[in-house]
Protein backbone atom coordinates (compact mmCIF):
# COMPACT_ATOMS: atom_id res chain seq x y z
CA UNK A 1 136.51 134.06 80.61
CA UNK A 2 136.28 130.39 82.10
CA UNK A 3 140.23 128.84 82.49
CA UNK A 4 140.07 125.11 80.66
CA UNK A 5 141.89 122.43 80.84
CA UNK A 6 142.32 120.25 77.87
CA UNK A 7 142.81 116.26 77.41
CA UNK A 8 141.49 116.00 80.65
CA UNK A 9 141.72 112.43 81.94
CA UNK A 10 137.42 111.39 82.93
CA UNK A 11 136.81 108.68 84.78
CA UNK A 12 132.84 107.88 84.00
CA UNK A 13 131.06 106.06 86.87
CA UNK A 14 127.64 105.34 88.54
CA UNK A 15 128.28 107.72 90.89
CA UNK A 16 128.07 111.52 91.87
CA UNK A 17 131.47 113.09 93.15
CA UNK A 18 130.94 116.52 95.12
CA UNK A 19 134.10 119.03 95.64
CA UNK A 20 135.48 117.88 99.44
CA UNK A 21 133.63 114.72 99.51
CA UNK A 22 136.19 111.65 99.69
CA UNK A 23 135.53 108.42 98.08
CA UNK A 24 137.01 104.90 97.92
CA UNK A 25 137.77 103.46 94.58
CA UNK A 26 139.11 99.78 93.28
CA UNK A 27 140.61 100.74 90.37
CA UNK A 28 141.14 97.30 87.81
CA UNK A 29 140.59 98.33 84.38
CA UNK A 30 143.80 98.33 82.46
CA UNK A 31 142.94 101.55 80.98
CA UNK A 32 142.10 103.25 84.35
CA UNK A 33 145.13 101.54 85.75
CA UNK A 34 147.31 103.66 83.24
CA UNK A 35 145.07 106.72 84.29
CA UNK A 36 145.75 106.94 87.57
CA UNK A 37 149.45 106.23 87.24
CA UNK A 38 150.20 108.94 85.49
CA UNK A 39 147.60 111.44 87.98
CA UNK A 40 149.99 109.72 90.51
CA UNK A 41 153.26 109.88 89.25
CA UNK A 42 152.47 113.69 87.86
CA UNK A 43 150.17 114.68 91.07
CA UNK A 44 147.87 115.36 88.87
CA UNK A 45 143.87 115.39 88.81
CA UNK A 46 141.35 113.38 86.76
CA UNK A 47 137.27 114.03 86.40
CA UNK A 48 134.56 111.93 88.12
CA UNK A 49 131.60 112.14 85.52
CA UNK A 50 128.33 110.43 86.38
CA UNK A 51 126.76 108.00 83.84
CA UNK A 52 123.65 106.73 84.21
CA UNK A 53 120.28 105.69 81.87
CA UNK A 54 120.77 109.03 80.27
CA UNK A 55 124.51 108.57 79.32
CA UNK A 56 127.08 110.47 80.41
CA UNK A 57 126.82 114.38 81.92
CA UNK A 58 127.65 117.44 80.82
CA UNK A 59 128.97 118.38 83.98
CA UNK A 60 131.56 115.98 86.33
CA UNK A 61 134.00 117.01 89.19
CA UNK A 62 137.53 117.08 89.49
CA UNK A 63 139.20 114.50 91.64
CA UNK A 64 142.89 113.83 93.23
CA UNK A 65 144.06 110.76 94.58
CA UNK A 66 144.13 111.50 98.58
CA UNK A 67 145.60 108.64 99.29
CA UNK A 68 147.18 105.06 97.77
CA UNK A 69 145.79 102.96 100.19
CA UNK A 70 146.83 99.46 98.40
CA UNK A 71 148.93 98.39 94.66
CA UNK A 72 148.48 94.75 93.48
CA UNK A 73 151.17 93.27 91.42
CA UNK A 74 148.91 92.97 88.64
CA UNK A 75 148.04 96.47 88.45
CA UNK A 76 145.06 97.02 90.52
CA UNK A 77 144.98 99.56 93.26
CA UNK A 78 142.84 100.82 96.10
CA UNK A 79 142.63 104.82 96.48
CA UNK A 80 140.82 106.98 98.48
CA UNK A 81 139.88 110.47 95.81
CA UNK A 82 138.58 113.65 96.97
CA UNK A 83 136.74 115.75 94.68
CA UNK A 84 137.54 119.15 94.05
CA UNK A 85 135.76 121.53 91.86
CA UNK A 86 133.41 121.30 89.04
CA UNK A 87 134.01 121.34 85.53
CA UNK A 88 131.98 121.42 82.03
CA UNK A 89 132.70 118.60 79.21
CA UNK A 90 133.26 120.53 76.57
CA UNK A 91 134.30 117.81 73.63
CA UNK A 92 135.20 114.14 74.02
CA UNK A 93 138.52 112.86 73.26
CA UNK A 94 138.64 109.84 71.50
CA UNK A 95 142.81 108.78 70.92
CA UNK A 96 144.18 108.50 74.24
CA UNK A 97 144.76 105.36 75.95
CA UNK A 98 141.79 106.13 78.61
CA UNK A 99 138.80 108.58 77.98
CA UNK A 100 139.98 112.09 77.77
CA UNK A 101 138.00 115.58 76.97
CA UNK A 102 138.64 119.02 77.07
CA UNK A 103 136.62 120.52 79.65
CA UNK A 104 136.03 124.35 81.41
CA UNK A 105 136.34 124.75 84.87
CA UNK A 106 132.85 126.18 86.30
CA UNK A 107 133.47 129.47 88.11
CA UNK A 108 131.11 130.02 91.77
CA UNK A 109 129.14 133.05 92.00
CA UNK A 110 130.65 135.30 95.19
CA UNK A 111 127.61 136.23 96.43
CA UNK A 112 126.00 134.80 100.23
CA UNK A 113 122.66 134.99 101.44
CA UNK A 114 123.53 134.62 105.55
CA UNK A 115 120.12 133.57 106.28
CA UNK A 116 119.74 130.71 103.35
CA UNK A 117 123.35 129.48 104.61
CA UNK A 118 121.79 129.29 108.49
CA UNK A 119 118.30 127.61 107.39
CA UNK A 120 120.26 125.01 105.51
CA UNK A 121 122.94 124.25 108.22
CA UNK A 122 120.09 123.89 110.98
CA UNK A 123 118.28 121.53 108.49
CA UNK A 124 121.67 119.67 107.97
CA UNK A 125 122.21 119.87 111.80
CA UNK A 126 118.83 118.60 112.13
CA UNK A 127 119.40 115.88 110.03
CA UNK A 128 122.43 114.32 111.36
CA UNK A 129 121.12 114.31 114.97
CA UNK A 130 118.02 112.33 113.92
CA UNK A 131 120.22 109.93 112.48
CA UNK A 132 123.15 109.90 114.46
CA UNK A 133 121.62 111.36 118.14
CA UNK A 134 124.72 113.82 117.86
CA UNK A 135 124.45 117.38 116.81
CA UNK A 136 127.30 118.98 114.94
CA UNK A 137 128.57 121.66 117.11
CA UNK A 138 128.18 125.21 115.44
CA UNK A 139 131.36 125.62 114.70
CA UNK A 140 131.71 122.74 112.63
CA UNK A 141 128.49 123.68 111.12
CA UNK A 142 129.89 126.99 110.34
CA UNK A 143 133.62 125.68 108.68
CA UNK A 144 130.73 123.19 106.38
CA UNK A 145 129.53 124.95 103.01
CA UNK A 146 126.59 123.34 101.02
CA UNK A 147 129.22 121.12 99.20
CA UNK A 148 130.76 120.07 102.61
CA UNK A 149 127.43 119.19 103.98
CA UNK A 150 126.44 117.61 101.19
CA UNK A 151 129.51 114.75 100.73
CA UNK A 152 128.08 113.56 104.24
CA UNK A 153 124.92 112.57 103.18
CA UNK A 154 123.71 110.24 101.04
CA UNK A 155 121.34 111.62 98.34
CA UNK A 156 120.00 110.34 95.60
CA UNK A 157 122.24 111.08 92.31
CA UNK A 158 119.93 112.63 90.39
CA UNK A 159 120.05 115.46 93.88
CA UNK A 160 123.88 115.03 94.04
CA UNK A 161 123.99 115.86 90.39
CA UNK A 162 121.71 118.94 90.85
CA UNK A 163 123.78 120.17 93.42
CA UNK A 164 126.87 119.82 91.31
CA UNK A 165 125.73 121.84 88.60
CA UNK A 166 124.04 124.72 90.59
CA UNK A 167 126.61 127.37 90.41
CA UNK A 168 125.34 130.15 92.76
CA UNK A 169 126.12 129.04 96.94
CA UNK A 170 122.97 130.84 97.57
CA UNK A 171 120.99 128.12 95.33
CA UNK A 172 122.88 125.13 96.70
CA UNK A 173 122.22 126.03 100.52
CA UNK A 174 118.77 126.44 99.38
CA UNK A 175 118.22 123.22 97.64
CA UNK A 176 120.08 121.59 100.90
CA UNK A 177 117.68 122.69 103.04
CA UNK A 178 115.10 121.33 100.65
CA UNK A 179 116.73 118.02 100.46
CA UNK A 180 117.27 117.78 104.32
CA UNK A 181 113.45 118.35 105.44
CA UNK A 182 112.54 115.79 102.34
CA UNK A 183 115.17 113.17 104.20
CA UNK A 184 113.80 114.18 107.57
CA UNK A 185 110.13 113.57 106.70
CA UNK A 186 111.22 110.05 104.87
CA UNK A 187 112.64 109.56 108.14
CA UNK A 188 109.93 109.93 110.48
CA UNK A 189 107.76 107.95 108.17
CA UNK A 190 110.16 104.98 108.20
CA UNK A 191 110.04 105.11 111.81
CA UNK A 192 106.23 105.60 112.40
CA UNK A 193 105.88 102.47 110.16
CA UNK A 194 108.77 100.19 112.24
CA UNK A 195 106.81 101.15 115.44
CA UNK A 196 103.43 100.10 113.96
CA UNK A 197 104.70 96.93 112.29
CA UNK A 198 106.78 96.15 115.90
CA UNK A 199 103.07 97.07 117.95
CA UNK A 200 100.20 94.71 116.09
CA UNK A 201 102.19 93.48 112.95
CA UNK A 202 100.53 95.80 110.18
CA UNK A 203 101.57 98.65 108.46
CA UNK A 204 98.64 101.30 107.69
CA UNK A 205 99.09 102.69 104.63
């Protein structure tokens, strides 16, 4: 059975927090203020749930506060988070001083498909040379699973999202790989376009 975790503190954004990617957040609501004081003071974790056009998700990711980078005398602060692992929303808690819900912690499936982990870390490798003219050596590629890969790059939400809530590794590393070629072929059409517009000033379509 699932381990839970009840009154969790949630935190809903516009954003998509993976487990192991690291964020920067100005925290100035009042509410939120109180929120992360007491994840501070208790070293304690809070959930990152995405809301968007459709509301908020069903599933969201744990978060601690990696480091207090700045506190303002009126309240505000500056923190660096780093997700941590997934959880379900089970029920909403309406009577604490910031959002709140009880939520189940989303167990990972053990088994690993060696080749689906190798396609998606050359496509990842790929990836980040075309963009950054540095390849990843293989033994960072190898330390990197889907979720680590993942927090580097900057998908869309609704991917991020998908990611999230796949719980089998085998199914994320294949969905990277997917989401890597799709970024590499955006990519080369960006570029093909620049070097026509920069040659006679028109873009063929």
């Amino acid at each position: 059975m699932s381990e839970s975790a009840e009154r969790f503190p949630l935190f809903p954004l516009g954003m998509v927090l993976l487990p192991e990617e690291v964020v920067p957040l100005h925290i100035f609501e009042e509410r939120y203020q109180t929120m992360i004081g007491l994840c501070l003071e208790e070293e304690t974790e809070f959930g990152v749930v995405w809301t968007g056009e459709d509301g908020l998700r069903d599933v969201g990711c744990a978060a601690e506060v990696a480091q207090l980078i700045e506190r303002m005398e009126d309240g505000r602060m500056n923190i660096l988070v780093r997700g941590t692992r997934p959880f379900r929303l089970t029920r909403r808690i309406e009577d604490m001083p910031y959002p709140a819900g009880d939520v189940e912690w989303l167990e990972q499936e053990d088994e690993r498909d060696e080749d689906a982990a190798a396609g998606a870390r050359r496509a990842y490798a790929d990836l980040v040379e075309q963009v950054t003219d540095s390849r990843p050596s293989e033994g960072d590629l190898g330390a990197l699973d889907a979720y680590g890969m993942a927090a580097t790059i900057a998908f869309d939400l609704s991917d991020k999202q998908e990611l999230l809530e796949l719980r089998s590794e085998d199914d994320r590393m294949a969905r990277l790989a997917e989401l890597c070629a799709t970024a590499m072929k955006r990519l080369a059409r960006s570029q093909e376009a620049s070097e026509r517009a920069s040659s006679n000033g028109k873009v063929h379509h």
